[in-house]
N, C-alpha and C. Protein backbone atom coordinates (compact mmCIF):
# COMPACT_ATOMS: atom_id res chain seq x y z
N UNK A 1 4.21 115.11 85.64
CA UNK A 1 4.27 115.84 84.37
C UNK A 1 5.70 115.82 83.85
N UNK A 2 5.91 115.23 82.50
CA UNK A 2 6.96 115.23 81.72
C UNK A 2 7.37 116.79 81.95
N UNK A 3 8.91 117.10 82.00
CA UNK A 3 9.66 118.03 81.55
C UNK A 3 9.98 118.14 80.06
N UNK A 4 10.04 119.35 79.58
CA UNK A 4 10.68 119.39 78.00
C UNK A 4 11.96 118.57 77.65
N UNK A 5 12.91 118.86 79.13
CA UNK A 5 14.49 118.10 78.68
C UNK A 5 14.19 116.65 78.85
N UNK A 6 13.40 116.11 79.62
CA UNK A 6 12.89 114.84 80.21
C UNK A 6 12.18 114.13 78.92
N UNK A 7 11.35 114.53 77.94
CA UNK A 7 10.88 114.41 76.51
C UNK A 7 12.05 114.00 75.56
N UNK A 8 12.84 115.54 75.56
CA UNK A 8 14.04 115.07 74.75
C UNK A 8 14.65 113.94 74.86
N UNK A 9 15.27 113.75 76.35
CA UNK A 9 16.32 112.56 76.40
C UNK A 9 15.34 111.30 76.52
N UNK A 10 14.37 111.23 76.76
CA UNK A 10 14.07 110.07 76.34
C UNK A 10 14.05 109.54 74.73
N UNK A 11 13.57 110.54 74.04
CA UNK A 11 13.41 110.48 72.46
C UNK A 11 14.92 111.07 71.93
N UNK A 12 15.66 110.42 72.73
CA UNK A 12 17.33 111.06 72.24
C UNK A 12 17.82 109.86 71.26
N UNK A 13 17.04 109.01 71.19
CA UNK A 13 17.78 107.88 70.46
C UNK A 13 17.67 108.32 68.62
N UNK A 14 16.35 109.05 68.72
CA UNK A 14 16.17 109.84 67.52
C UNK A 14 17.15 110.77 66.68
N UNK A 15 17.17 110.65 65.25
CA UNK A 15 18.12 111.57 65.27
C UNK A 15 17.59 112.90 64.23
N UNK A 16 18.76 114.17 64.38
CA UNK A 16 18.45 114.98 63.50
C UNK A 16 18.07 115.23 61.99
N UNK A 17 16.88 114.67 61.24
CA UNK A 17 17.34 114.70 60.38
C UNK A 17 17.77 115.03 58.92
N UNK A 18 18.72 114.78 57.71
CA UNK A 18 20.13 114.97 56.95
C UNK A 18 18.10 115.33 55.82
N UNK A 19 18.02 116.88 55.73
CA UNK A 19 17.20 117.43 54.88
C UNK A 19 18.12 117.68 53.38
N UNK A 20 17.01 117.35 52.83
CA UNK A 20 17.35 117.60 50.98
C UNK A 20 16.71 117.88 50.12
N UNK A 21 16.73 118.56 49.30
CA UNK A 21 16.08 119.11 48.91
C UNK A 21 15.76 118.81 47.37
N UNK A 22 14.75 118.64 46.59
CA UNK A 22 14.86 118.34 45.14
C UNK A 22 13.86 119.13 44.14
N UNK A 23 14.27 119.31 42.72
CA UNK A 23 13.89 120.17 41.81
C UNK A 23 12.73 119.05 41.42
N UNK A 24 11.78 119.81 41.15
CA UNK A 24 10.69 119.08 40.31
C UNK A 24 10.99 117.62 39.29
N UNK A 25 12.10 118.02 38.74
CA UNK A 25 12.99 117.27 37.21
C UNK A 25 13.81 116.19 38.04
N UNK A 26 14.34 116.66 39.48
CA UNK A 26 15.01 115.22 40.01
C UNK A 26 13.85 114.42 41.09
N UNK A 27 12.62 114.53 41.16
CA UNK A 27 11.58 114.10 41.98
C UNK A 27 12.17 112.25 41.65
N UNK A 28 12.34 112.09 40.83
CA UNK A 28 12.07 110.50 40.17
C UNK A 28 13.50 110.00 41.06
N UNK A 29 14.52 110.52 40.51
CA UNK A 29 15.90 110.52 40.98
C UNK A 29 15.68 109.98 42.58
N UNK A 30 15.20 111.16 43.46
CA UNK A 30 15.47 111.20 44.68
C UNK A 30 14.49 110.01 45.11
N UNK A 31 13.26 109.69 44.66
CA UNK A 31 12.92 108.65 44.73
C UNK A 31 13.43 107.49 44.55
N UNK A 32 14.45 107.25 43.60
CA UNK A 32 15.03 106.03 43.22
C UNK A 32 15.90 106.04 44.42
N UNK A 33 16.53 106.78 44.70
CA UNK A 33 17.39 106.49 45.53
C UNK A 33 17.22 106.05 47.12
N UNK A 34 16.34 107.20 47.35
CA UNK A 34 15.56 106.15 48.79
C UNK A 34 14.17 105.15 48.74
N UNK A 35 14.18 104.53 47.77
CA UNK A 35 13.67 103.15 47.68
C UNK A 35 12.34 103.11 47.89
N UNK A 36 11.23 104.66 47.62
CA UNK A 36 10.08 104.43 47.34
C UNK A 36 9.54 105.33 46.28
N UNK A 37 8.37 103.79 46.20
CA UNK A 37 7.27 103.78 44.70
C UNK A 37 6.11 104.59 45.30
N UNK A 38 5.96 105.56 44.80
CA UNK A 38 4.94 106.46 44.69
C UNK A 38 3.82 105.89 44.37
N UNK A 39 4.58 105.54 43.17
CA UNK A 39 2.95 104.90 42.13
C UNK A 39 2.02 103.97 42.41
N UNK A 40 2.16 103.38 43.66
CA UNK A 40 1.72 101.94 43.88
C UNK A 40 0.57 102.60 45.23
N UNK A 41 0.13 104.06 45.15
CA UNK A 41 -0.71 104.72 45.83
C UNK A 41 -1.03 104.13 47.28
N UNK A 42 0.30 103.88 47.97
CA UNK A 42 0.33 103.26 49.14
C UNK A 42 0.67 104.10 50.76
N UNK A 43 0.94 105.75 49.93
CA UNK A 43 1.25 106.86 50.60
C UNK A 43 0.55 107.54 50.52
N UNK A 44 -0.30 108.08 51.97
CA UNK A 44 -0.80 109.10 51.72
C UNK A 44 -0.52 110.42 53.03
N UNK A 45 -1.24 111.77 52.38
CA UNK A 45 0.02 112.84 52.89
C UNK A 45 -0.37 112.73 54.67
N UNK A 46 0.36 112.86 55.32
CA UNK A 46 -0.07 113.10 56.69
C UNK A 46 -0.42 114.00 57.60
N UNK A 47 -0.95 115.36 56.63
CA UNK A 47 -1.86 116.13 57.09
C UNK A 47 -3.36 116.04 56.19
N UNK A 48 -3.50 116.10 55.58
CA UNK A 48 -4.92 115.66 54.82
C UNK A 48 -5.33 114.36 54.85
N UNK A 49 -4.27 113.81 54.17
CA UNK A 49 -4.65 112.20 54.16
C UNK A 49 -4.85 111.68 52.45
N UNK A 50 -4.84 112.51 51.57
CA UNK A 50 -5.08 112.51 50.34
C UNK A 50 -3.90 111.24 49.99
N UNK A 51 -3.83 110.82 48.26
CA UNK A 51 -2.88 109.87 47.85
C UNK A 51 -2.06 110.85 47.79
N UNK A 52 -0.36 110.59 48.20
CA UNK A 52 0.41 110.92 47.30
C UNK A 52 1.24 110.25 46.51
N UNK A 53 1.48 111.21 45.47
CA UNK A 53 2.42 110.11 44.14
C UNK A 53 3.38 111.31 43.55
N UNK A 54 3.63 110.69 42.38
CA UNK A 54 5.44 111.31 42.22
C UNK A 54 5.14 113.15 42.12
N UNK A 55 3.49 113.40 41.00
CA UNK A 55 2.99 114.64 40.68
C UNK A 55 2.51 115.90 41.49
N UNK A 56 2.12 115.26 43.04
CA UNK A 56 1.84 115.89 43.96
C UNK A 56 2.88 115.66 45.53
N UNK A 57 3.97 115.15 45.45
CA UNK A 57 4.54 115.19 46.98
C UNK A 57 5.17 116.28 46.70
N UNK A 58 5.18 116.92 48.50
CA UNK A 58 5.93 117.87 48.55
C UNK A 58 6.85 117.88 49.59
N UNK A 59 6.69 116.45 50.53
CA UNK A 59 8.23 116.32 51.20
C UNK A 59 7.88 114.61 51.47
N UNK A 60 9.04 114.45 51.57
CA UNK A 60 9.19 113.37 51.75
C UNK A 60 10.40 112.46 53.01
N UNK A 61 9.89 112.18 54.28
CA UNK A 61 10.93 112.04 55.71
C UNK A 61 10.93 110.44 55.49
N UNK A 62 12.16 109.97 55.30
CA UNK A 62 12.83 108.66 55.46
C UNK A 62 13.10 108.42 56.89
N UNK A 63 12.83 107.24 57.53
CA UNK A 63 13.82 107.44 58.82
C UNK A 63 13.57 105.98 59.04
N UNK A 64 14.65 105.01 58.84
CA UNK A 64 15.34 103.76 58.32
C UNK A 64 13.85 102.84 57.40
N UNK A 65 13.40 102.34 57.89
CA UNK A 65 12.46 101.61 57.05
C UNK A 65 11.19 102.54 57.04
N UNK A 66 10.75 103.63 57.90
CA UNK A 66 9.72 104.47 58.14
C UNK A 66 9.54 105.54 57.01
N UNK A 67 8.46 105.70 56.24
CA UNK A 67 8.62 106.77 55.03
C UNK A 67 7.07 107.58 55.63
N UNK A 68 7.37 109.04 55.84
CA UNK A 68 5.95 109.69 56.09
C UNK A 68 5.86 110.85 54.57
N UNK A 69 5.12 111.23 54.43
CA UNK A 69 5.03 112.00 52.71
C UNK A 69 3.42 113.40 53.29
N UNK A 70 4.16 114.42 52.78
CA UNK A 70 3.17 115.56 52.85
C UNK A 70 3.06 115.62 51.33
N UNK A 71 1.54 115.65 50.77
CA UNK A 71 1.46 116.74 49.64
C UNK A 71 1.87 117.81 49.66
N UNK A 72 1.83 118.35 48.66
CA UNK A 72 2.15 119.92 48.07
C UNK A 72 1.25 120.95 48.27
N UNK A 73 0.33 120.33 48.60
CA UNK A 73 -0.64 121.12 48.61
C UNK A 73 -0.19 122.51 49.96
N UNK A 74 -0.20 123.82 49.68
CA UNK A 74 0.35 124.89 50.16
C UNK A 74 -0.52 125.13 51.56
N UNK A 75 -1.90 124.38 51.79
CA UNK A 75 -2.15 124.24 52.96
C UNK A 75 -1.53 123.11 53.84
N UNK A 76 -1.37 122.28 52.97
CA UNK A 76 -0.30 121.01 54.14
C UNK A 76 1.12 121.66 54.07
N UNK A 77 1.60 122.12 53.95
CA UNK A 77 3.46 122.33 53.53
C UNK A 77 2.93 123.82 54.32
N UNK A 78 2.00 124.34 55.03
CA UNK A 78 2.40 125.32 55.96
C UNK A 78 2.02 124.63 57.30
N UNK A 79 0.93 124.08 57.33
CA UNK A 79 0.67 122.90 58.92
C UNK A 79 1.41 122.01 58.99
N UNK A 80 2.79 121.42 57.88
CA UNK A 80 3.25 120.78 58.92
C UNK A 80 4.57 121.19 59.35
N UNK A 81 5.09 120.57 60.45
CA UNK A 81 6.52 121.10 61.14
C UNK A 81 7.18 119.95 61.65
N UNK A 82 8.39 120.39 61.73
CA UNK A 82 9.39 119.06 62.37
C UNK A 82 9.03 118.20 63.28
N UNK A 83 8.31 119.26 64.41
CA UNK A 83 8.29 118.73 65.87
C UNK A 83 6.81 117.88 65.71
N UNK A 84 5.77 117.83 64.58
CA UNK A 84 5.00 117.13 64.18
C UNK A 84 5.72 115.43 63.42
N UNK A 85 6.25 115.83 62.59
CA UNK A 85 6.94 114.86 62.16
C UNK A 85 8.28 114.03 63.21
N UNK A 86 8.92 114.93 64.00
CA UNK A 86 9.75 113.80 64.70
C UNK A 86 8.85 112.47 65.92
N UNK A 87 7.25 113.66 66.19
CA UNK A 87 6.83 112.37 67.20
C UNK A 87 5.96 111.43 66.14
N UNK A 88 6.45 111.54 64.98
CA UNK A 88 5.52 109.99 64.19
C UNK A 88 6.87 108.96 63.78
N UNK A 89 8.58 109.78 64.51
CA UNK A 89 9.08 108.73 64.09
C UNK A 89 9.39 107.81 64.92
């Protein structure tokens, strides 16, 4: 049986990561800048599973070529959590 610290350091190569945050009005912005198209309905959220696109994301985890996307929807944005999202990276 794995230990908790034994988990960590193996998945130590992972890193913490650099959260940001954006206003409705810079959604497009923050998209441009980390290099994904919403629109091309190729994301969908990873607790439901629904499409997401620019009108409905409500987070969005980069981690180098890896992009995972939660809707907005106020039942996904309370089920999900970090420690969900760091073992899909």
């Amino acid at each position: 049986m794995e230990t908790r610290f034994a988990s960590i350091r193996k998945n130590f190569h992972k890193i913490i990561p650099l959260i940001r945050f954006a206003r409705e009005e810079e959604i497009k912005d923050a998209l441009k800048m980390y290099k994904v198209d919403l629109n091309k309905g190729l994301f969908r959220c990873m607790v439901c599973g629904d499409i997401v696109n620019e009108m409905n994301i409500g987070m969005l985890i980069k981690y180098h070529d890896k992009v995972l996307v939660v809707c907005k929807k106020e039942s996904c944005m309370e089920e999900i959590d970090f420690v969900k999202i760091y073992d899909r990276l």
